[in-house]
Protein backbone atom coordinates (compact mmCIF):
# COMPACT_ATOMS: atom_id res chain seq x y z
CA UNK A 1 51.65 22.82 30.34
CA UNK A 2 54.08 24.88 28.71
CA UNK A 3 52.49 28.31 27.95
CA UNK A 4 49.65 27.38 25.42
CA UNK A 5 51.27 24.18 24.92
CA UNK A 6 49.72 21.05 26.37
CA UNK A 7 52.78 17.96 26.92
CA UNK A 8 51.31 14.58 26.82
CA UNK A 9 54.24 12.22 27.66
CA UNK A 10 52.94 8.54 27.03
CA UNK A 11 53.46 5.75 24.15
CA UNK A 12 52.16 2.27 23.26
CA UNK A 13 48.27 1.68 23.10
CA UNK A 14 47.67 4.83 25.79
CA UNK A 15 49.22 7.28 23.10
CA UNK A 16 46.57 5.51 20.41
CA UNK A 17 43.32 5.79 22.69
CA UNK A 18 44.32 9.67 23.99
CA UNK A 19 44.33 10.32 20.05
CA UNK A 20 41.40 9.21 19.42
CA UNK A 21 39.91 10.23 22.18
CA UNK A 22 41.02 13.98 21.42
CA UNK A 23 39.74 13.66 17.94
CA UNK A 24 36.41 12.36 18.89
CA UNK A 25 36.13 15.13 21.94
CA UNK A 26 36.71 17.98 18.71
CA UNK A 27 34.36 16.23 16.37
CA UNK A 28 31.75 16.58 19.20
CA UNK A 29 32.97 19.86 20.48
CA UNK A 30 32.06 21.36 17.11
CA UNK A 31 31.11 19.73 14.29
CA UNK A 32 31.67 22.18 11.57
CA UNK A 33 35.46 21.39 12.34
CA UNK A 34 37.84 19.13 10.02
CA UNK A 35 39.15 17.17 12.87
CA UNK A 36 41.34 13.96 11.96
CA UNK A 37 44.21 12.14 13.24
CA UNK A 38 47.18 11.40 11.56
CA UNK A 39 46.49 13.56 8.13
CA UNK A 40 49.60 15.14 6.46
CA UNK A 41 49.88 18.34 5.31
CA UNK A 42 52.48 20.52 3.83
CA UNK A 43 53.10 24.30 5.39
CA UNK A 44 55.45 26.52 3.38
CA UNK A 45 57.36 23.76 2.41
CA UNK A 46 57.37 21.33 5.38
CA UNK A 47 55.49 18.23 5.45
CA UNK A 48 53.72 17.30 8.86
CA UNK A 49 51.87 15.02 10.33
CA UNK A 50 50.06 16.12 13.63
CA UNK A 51 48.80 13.06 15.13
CA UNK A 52 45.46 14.99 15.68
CA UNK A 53 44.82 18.13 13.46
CA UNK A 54 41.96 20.32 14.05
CA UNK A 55 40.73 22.99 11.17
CA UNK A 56 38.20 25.60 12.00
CA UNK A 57 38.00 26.08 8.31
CA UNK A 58 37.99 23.09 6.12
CA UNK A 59 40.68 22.62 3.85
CA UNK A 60 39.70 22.42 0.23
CA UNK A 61 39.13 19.09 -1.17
CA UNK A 62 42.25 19.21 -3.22
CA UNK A 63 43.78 19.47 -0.28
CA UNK A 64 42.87 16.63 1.89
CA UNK A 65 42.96 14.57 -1.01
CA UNK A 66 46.33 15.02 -1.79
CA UNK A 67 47.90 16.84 0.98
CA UNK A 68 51.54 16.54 -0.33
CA UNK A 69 50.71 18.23 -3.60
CA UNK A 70 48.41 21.28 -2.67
CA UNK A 71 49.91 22.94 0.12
CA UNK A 72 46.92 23.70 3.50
CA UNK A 73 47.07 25.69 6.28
CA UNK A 74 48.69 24.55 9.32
CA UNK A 75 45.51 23.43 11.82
CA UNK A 76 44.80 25.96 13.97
CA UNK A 77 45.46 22.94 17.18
CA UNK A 78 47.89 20.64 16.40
CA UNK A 79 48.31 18.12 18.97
CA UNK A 80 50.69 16.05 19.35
CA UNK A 81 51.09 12.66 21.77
CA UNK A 82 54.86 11.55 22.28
CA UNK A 83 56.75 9.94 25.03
CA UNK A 84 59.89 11.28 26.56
CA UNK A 85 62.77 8.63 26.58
CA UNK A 86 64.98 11.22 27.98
CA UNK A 87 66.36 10.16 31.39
CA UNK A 88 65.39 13.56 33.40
CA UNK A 89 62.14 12.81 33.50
């Protein structure tokens, strides 16, 4: 942990079944959330593509239907699962 930032160094089949167990934990936790995994979405500008995203406030239709055309807010977690290759660790 990094501040508010959780690091979750792994890859391969572990990195698919911590997703999706993160996504399923939110849709439990509250399920008035838009919780997904792997959605893209556009923030001023940038295109991203949290591999879990959790909204406390929906996006609109339009905009999980065509995320690269109407901009969203950024989720209000964004997780994401990556492995360090970097030889310090």
């Amino acid at each position: 942990m990094i501040g508010e930032n959780l690091f979750i160094k792994i890859d391969g089949g572990n990195k698919t079944d911590i997703q999706g167990n993160l996504m399923i934990s939110g849709k439990i936790y509250n399920q008035n959330w838009f919780v997904t995994q792997g959605t893209d979405c556009v923030m001023m500008g940038n295109q991203c593509k949290p591999d879990v995203g959790i909204w406390f406030i929906w996006p609109t239709y339009s905009q999980r239907h065509k995320p690269l055309a109407n901009p969203c807010p950024p989720p209000d977690v964004y997780i994401e699962v990556f492995y360090n290759r970097d030889p310090d660790r």
